[in-house]
PDB file of N, CA and C in Angstrom:
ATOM      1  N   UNK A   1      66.657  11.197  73.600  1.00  0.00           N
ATOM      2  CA  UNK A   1      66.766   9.823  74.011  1.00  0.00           C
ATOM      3  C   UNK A   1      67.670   9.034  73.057  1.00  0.00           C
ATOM      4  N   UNK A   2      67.304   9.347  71.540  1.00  0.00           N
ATOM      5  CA  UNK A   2      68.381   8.665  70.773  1.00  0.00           C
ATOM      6  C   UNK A   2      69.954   8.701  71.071  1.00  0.00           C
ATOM      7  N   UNK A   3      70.572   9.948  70.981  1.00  0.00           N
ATOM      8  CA  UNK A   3      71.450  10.400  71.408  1.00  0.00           C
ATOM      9  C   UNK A   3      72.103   9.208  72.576  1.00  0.00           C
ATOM     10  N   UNK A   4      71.154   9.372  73.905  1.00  0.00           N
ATOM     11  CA  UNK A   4      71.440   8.646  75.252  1.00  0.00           C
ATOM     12  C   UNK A   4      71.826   7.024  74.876  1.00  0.00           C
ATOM     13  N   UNK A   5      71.272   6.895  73.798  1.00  0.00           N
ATOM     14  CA  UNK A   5      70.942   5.445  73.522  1.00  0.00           C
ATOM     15  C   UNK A   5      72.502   5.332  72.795  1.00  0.00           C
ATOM     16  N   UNK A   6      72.664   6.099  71.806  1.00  0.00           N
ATOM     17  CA  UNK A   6      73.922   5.893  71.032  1.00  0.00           C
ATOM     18  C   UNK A   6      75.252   5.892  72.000  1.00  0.00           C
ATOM     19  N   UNK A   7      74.942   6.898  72.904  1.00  0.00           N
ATOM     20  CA  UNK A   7      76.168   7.068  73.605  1.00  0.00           C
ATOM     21  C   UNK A   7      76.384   6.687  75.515  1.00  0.00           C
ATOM     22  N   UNK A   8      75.554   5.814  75.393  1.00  0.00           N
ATOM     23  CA  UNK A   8      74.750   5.120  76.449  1.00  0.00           C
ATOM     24  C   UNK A   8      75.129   5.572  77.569  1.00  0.00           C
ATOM     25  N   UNK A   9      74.444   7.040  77.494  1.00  0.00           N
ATOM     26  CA  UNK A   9      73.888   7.814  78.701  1.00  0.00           C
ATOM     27  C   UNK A   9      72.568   7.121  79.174  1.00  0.00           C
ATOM     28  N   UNK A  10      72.387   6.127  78.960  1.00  0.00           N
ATOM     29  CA  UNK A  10      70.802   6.344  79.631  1.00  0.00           C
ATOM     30  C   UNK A  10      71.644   5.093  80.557  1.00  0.00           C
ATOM     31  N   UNK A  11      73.067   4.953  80.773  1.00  0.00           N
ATOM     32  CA  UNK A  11      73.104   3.718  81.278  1.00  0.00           C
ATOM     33  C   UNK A  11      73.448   4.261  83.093  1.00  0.00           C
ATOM     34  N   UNK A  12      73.494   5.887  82.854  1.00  0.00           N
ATOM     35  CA  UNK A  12      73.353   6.251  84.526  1.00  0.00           C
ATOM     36  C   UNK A  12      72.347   7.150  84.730  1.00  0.00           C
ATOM     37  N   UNK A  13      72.557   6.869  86.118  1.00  0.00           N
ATOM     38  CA  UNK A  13      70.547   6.908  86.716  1.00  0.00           C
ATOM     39  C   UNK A  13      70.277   8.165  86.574  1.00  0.00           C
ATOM     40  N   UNK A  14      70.955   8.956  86.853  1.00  0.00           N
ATOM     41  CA  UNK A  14      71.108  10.781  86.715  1.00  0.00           C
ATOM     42  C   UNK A  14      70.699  11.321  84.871  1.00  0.00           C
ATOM     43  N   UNK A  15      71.226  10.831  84.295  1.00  0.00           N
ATOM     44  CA  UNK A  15      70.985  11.011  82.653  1.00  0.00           C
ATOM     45  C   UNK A  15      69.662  10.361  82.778  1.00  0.00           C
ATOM     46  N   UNK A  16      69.871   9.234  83.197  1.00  0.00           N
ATOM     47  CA  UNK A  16      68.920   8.716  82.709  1.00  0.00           C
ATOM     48  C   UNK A  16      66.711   9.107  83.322  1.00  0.00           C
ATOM     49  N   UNK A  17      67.119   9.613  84.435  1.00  0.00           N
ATOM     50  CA  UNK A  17      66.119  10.747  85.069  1.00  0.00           C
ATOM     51  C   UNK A  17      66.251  11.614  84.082  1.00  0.00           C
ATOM     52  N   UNK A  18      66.827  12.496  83.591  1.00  0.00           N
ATOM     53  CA  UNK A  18      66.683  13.809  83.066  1.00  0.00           C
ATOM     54  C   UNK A  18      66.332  13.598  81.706  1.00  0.00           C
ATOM     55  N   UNK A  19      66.644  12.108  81.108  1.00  0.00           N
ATOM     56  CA  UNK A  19      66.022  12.005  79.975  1.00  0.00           C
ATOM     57  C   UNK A  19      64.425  11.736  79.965  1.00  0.00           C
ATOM     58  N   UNK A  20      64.147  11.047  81.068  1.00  0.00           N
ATOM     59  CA  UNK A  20      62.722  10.523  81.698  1.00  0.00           C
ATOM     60  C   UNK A  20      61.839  12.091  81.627  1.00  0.00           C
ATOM     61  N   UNK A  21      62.606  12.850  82.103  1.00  0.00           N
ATOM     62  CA  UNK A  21      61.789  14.172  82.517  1.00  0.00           C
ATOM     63  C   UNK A  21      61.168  15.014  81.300  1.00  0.00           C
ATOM     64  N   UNK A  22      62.290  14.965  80.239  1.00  0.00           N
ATOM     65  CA  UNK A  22      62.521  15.302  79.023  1.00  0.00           C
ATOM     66  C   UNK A  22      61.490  15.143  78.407  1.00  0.00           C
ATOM     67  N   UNK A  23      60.886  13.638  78.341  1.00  0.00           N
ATOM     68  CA  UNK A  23      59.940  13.226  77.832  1.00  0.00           C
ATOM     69  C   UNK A  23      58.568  13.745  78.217  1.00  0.00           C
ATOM     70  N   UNK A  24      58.667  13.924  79.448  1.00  0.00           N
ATOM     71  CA  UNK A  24      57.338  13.741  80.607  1.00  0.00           C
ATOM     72  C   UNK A  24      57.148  15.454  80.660  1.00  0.00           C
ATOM     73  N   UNK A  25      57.958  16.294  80.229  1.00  0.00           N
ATOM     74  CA  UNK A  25      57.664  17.835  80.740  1.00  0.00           C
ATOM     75  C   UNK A  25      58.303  18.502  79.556  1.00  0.00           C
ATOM     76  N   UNK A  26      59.162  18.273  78.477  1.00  0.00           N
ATOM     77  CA  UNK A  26      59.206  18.848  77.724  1.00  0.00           C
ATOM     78  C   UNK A  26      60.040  19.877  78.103  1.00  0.00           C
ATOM     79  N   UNK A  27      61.124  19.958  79.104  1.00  0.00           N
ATOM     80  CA  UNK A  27      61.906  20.647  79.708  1.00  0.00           C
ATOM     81  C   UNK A  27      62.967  19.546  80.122  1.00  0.00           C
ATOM     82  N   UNK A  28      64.434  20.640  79.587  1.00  0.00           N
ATOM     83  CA  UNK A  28      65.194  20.295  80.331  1.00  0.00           C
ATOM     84  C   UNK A  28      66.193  20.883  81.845  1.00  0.00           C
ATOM     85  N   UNK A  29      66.837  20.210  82.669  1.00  0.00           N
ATOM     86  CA  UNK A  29      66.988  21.085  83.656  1.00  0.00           C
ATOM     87  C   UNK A  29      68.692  19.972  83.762  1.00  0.00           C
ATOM     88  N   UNK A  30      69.725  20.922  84.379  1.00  0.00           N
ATOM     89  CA  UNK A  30      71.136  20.196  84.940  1.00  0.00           C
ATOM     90  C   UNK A  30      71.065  19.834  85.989  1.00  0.00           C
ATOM     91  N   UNK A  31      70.762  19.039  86.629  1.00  0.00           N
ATOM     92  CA  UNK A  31      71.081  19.142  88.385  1.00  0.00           C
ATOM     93  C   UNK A  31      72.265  19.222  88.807  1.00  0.00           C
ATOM     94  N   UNK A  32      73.050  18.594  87.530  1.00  0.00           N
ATOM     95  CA  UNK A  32      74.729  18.162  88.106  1.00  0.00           C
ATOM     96  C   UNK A  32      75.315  19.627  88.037  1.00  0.00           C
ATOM     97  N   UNK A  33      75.172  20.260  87.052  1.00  0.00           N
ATOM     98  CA  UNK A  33      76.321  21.725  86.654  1.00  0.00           C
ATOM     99  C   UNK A  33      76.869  21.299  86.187  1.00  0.00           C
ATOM    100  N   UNK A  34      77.263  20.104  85.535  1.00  0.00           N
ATOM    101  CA  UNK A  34      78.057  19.341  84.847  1.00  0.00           C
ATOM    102  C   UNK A  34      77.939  20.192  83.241  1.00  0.00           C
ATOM    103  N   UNK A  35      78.930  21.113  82.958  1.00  0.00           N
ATOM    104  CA  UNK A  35      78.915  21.541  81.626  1.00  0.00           C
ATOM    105  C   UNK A  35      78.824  20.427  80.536  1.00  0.00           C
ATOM    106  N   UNK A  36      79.105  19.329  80.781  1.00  0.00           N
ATOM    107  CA  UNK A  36      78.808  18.291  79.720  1.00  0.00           C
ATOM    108  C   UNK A  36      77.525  18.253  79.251  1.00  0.00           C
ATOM    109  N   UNK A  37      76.443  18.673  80.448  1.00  0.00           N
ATOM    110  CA  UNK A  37      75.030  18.323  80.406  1.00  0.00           C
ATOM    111  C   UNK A  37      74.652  19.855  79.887  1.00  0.00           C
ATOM    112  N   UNK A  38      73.513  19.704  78.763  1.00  0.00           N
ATOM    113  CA  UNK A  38      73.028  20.198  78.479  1.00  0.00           C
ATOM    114  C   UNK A  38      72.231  21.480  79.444  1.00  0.00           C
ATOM    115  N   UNK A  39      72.311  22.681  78.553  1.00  0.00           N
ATOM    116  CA  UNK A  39      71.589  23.956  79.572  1.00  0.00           C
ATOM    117  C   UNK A  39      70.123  23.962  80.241  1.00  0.00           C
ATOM    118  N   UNK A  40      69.267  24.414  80.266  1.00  0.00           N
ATOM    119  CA  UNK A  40      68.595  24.706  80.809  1.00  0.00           C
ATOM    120  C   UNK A  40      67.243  24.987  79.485  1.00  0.00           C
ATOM    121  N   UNK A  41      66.416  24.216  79.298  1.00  0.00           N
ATOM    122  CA  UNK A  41      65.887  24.572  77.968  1.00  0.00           C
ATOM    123  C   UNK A  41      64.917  23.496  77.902  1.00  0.00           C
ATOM    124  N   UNK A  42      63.483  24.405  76.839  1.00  0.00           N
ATOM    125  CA  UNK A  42      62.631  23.329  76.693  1.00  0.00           C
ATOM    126  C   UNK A  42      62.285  23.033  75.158  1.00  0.00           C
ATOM    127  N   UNK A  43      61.799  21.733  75.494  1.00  0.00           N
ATOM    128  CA  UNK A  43      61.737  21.179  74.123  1.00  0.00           C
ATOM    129  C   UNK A  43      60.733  21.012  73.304  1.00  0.00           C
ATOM    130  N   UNK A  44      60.206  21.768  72.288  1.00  0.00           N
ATOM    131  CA  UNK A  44      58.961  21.582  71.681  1.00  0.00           C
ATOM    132  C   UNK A  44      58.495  20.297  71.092  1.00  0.00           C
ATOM    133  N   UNK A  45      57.758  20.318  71.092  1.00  0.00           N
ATOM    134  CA  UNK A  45      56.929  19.009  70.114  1.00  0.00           C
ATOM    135  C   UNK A  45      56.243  19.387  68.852  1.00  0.00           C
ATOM    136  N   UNK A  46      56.803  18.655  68.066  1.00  0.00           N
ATOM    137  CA  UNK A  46      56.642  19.193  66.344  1.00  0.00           C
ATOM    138  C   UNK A  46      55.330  19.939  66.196  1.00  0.00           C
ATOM    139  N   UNK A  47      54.508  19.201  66.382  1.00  0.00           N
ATOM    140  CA  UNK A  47      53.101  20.068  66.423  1.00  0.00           C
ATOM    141  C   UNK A  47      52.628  21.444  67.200  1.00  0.00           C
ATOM    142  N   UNK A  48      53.562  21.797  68.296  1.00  0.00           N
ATOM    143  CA  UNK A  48      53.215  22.603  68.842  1.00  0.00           C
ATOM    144  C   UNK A  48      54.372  24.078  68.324  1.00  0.00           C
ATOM    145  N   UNK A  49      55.162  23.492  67.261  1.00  0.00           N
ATOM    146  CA  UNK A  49      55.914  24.805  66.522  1.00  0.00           C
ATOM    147  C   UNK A  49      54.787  25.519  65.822  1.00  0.00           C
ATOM    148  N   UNK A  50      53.960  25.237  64.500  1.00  0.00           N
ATOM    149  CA  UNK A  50      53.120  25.846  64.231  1.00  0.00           C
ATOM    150  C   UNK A  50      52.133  26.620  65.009  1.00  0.00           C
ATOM    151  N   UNK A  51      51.608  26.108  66.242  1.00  0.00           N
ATOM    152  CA  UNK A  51      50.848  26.904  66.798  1.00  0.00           C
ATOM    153  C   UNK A  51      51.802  28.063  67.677  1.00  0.00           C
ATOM    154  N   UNK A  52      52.786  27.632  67.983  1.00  0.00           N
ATOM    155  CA  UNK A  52      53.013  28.839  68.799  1.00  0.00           C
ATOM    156  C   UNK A  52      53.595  30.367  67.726  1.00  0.00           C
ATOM    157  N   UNK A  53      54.149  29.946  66.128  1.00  0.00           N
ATOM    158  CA  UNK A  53      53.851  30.824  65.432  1.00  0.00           C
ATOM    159  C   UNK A  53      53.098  31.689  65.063  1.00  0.00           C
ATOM    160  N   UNK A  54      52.007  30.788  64.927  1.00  0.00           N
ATOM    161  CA  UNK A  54      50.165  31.348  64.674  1.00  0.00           C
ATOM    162  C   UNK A  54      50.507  32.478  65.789  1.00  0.00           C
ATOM    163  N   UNK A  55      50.744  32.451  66.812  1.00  0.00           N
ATOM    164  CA  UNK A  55      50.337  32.753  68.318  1.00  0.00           C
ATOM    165  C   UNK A  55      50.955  33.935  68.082  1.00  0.00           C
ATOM    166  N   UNK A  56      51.847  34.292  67.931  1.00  0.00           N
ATOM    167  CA  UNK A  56      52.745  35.687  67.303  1.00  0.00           C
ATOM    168  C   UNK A  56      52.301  36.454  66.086  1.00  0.00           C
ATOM    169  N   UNK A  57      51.576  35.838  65.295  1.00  0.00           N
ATOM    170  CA  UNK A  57      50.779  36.221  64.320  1.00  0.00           C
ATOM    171  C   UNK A  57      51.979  36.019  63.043  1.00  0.00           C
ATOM    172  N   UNK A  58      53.211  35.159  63.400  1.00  0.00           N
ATOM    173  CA  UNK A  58      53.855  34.292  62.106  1.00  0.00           C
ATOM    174  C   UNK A  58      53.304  33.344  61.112  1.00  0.00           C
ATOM    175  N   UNK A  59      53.399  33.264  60.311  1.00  0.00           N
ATOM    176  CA  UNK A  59      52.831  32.523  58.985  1.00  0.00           C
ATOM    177  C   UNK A  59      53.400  31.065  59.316  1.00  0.00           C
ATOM    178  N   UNK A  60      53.010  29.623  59.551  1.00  0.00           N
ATOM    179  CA  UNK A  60      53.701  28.134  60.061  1.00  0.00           C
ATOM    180  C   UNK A  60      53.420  28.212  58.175  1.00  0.00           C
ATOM    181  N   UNK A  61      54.273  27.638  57.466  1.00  0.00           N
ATOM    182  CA  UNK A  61      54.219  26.695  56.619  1.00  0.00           C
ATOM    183  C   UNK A  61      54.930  24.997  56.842  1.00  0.00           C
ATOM    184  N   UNK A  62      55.936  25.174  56.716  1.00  0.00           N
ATOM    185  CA  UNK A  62      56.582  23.835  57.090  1.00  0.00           C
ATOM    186  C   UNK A  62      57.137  23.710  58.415  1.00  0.00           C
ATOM    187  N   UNK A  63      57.720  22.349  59.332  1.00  0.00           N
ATOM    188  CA  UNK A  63      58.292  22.127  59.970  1.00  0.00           C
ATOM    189  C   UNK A  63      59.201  21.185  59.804  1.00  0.00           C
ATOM    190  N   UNK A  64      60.381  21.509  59.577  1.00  0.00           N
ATOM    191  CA  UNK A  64      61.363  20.270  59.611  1.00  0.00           C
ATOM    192  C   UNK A  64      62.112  19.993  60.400  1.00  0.00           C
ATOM    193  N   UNK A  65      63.302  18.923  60.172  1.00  0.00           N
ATOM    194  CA  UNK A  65      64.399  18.339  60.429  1.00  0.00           C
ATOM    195  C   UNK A  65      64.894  18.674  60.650  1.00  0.00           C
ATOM    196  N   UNK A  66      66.317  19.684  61.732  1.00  0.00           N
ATOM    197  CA  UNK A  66      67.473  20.012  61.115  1.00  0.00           C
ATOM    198  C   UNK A  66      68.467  19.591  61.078  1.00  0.00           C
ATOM    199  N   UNK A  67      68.620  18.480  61.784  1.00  0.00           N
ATOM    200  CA  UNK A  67      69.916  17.542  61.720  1.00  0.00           C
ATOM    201  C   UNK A  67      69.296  16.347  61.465  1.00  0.00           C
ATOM    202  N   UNK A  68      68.022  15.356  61.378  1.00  0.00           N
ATOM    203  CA  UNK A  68      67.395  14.262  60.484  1.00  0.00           C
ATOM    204  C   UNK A  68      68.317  13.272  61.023  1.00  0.00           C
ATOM    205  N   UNK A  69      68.148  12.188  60.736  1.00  0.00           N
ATOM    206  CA  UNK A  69      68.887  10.844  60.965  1.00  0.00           C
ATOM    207  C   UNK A  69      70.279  10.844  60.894  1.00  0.00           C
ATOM    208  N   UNK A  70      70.785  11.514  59.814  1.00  0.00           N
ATOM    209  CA  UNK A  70      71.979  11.186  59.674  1.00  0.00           C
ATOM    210  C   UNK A  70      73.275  11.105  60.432  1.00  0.00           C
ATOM    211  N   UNK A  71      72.746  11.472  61.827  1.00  0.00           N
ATOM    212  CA  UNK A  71      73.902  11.294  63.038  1.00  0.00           C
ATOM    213  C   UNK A  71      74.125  10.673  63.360  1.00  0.00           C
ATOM    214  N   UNK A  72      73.246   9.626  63.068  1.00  0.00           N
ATOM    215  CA  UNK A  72      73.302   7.786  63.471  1.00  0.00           C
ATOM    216  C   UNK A  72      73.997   7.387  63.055  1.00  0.00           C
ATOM    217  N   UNK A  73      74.752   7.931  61.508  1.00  0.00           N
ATOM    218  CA  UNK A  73      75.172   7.107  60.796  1.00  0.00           C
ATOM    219  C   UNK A  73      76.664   7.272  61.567  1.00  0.00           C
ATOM    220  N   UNK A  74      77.105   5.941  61.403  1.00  0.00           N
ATOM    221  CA  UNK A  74      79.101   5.630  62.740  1.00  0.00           C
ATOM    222  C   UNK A  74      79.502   6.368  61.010  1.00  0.00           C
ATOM    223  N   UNK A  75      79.758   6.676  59.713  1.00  0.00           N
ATOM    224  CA  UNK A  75      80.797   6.556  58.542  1.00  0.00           C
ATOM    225  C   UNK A  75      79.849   7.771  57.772  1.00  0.00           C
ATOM    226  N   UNK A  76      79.456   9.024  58.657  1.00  0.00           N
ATOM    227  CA  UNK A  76      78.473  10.072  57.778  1.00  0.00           C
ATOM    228  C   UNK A  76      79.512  10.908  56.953  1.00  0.00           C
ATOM    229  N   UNK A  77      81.059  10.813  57.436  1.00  0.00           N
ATOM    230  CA  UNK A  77      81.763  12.046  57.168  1.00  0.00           C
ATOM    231  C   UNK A  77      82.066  11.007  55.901  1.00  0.00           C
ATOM    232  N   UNK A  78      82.791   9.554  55.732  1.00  0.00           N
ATOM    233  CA  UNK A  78      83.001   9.231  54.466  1.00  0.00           C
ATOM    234  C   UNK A  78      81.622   9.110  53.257  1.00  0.00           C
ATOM    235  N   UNK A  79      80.510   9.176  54.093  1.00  0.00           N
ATOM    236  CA  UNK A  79      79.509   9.300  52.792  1.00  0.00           C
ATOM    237  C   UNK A  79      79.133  10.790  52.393  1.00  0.00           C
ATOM    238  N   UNK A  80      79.429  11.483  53.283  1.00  0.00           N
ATOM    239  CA  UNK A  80      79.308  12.846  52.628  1.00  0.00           C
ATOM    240  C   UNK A  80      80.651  13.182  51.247  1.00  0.00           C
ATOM    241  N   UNK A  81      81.556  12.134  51.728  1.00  0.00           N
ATOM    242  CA  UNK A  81      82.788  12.555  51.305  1.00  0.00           C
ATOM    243  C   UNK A  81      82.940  12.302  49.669  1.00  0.00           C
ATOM    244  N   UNK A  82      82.125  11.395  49.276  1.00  0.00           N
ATOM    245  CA  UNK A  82      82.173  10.341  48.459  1.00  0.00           C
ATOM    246  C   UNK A  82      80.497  10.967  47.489  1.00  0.00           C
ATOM    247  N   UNK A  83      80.734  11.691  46.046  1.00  0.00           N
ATOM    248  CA  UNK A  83      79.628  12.119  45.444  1.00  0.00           C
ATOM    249  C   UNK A  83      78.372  11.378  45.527  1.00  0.00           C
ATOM    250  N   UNK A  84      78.106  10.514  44.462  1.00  0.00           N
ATOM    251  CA  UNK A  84      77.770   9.228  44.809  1.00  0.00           C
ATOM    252  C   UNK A  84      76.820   9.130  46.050  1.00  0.00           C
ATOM    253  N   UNK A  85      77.506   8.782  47.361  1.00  0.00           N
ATOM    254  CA  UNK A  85      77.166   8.167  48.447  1.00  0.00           C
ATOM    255  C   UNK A  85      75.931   9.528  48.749  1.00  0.00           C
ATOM    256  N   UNK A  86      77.195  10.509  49.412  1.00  0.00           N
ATOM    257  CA  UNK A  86      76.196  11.593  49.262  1.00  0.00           C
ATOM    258  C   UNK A  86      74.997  12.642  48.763  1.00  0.00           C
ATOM    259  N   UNK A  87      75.007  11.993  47.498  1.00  0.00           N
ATOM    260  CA  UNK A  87      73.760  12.447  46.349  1.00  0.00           C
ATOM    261  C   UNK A  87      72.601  11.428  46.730  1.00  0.00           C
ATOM    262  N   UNK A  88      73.209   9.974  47.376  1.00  0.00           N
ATOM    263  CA  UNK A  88      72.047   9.092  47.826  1.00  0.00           C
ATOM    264  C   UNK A  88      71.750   9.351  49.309  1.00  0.00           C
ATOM    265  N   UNK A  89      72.210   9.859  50.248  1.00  0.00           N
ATOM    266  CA  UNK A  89      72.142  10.057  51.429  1.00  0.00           C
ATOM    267  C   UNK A  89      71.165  11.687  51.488  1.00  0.00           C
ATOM    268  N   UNK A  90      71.305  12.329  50.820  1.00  0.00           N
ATOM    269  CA  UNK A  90      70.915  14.062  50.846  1.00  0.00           C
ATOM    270  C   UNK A  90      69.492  13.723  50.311  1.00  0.00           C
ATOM    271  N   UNK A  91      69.305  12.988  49.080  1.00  0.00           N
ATOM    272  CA  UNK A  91      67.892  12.638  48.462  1.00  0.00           C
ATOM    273  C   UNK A  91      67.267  11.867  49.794  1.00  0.00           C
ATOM    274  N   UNK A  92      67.618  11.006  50.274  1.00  0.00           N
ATOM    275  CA  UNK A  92      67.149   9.994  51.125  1.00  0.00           C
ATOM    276  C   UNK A  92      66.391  11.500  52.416  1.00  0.00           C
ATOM    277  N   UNK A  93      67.648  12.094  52.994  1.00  0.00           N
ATOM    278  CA  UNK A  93      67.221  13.000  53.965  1.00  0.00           C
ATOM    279  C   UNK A  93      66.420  14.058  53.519  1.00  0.00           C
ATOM    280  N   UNK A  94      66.320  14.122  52.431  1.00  0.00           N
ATOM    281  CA  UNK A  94      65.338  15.469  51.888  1.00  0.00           C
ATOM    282  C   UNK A  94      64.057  15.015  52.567  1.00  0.00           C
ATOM    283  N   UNK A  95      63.862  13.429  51.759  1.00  0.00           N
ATOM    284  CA  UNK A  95      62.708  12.922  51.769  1.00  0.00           C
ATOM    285  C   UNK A  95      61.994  13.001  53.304  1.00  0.00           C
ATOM    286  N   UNK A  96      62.813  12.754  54.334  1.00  0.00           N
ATOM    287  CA  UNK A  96      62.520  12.425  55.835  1.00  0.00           C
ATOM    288  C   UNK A  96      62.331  13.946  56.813  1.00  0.00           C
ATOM    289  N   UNK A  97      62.919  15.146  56.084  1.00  0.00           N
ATOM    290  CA  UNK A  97      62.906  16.128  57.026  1.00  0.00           C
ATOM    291  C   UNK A  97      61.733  16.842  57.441  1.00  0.00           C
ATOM    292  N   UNK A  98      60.765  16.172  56.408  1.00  0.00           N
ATOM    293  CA  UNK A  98      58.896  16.825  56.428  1.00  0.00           C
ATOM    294  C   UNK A  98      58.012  15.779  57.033  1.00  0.00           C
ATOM    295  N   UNK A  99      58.692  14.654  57.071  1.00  0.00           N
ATOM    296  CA  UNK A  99      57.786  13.826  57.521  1.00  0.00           C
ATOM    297  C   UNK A  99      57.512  13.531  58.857  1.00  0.00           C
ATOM    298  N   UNK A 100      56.211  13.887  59.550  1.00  0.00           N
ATOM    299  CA  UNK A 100      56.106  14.334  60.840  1.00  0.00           C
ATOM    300  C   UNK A 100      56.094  13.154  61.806  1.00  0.00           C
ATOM    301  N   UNK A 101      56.219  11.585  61.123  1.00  0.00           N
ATOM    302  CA  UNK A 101      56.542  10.611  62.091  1.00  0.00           C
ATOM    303  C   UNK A 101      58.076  10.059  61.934  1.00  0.00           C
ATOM    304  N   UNK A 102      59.033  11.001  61.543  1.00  0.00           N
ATOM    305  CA  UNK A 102      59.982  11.146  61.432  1.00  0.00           C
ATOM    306  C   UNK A 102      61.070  12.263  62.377  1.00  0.00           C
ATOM    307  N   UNK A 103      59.768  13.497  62.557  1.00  0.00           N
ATOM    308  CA  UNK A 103      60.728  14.637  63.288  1.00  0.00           C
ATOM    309  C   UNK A 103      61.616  14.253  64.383  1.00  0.00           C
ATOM    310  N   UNK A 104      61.398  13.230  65.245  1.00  0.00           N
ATOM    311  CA  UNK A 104      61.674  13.188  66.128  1.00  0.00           C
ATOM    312  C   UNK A 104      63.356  12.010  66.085  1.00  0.00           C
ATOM    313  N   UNK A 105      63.259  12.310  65.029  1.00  0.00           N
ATOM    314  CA  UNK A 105      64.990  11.400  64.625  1.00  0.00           C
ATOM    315  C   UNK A 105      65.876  12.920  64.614  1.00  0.00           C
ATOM    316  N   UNK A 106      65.557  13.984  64.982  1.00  0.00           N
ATOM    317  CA  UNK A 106      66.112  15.276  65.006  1.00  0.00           C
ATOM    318  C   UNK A 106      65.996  15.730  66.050  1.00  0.00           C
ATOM    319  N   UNK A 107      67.217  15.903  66.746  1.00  0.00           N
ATOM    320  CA  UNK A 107      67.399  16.682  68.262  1.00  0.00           C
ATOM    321  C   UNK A 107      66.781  18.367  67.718  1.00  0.00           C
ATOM    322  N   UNK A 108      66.479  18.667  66.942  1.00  0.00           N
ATOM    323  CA  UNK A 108      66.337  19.521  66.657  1.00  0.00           C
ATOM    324  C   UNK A 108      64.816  20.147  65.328  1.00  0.00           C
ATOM    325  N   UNK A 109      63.978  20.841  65.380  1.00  0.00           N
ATOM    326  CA  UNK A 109      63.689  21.433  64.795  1.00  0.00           C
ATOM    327  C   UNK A 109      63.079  22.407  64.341  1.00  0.00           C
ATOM    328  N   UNK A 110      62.827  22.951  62.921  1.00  0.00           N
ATOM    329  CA  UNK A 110      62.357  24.547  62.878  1.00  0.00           C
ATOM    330  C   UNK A 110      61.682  24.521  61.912  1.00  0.00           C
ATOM    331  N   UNK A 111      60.866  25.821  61.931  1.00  0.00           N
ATOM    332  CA  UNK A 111      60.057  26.159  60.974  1.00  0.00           C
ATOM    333  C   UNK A 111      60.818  27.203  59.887  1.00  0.00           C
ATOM    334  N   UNK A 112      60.412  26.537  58.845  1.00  0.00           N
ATOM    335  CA  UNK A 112      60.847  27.315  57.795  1.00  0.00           C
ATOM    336  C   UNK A 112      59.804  27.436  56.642  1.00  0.00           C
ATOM    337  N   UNK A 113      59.900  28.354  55.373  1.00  0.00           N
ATOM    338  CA  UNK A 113      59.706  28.807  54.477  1.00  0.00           C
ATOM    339  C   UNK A 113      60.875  28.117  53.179  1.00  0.00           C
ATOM    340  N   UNK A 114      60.225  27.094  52.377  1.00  0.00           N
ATOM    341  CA  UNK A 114      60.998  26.743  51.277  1.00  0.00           C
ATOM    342  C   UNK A 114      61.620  27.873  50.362  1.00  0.00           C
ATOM    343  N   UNK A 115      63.107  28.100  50.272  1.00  0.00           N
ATOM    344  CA  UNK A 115      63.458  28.767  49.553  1.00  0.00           C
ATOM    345  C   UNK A 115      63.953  28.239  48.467  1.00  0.00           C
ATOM    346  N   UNK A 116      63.518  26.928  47.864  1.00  0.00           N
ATOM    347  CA  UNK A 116      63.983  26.498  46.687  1.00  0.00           C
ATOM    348  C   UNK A 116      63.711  24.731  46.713  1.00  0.00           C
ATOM    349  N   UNK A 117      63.755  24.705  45.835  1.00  0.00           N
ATOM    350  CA  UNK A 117      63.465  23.077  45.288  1.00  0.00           C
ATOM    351  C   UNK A 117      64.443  22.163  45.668  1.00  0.00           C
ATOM    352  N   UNK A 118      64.563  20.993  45.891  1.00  0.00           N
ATOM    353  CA  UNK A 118      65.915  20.025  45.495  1.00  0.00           C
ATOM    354  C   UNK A 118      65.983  19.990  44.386  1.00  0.00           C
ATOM    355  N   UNK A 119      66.994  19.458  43.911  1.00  0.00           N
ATOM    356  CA  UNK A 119      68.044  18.655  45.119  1.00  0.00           C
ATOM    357  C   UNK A 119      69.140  20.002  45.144  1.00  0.00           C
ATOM    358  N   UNK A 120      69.566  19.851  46.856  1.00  0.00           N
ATOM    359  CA  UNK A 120      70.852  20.581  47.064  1.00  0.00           C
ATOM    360  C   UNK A 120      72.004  20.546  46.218  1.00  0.00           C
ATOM    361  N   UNK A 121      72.681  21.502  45.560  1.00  0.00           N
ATOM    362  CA  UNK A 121      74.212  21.497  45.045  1.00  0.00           C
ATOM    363  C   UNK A 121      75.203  20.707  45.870  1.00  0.00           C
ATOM    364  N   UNK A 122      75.963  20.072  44.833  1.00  0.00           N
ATOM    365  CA  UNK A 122      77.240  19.149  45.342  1.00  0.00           C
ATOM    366  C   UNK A 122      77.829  20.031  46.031  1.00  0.00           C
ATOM    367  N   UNK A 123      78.452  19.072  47.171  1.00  0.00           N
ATOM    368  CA  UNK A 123      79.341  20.169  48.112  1.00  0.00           C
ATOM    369  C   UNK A 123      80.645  19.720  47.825  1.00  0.00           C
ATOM    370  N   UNK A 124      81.850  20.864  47.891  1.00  0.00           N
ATOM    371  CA  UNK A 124      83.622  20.143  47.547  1.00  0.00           C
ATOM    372  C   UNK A 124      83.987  19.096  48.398  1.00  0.00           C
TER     373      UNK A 124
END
């Protein structure tokens, strides 16, 4: 829905159904064939990643973020660009990628296993 909102898909009736549905079934579907539109796929709800791990007999420790807020941002490529900016932007998103009234600022997320502490290494 964020997404729709930024790029104001929700402003036709067709998007804007399939985002409705999205919500309501946790599935998505194309009616158009419109390769623009997203495949055919459903969408978990943060809470229901851990259990369906359990369910396989996988170990849930964490669930995060994987893309977090920062898509919102219109100027992400000059704050990544900029040490500084980006050492305050990466701390900021560390903080938000666990927090479960947060997941949902992420078109996306997964379960993982911490392989290390912050803060992330500077990137070139």
């Amino acid at each position: 829905m964020l997404e729709g909102l930024r790029g104001c898909h929700l402003e036709d009736s067709v998007s804007a159904t399939m985002t409705a549905d999205h919500r309501r079934n946790g599935q998505d579907h194309n009616p158009t064939h419109d390769p623009i539109c997203f495949t055919t796929a459903y969408f978990h709800q943060p809470e229901e990643l851990a259990t369906e791990c359990e369910s396989v007999g996988l170990t849930h420790e964490v669930t995060v973020a994987v893309e977090g807020p920062g898509w919102l941002l219109p100027d992400l490529e000059a704050r990544l660009a900029e040490e500084r900016r980006r050492s305050v932007l990466l701390e900021a998103l560390a903080a938000l990628e666990t927090e479960p009234t947060r997941l949902g600022m992420s078109a996306h997320r997964s379960n993982a296993k911490p392989a290390r502490a912050w803060p992330l290494p500077s990137h070139p």
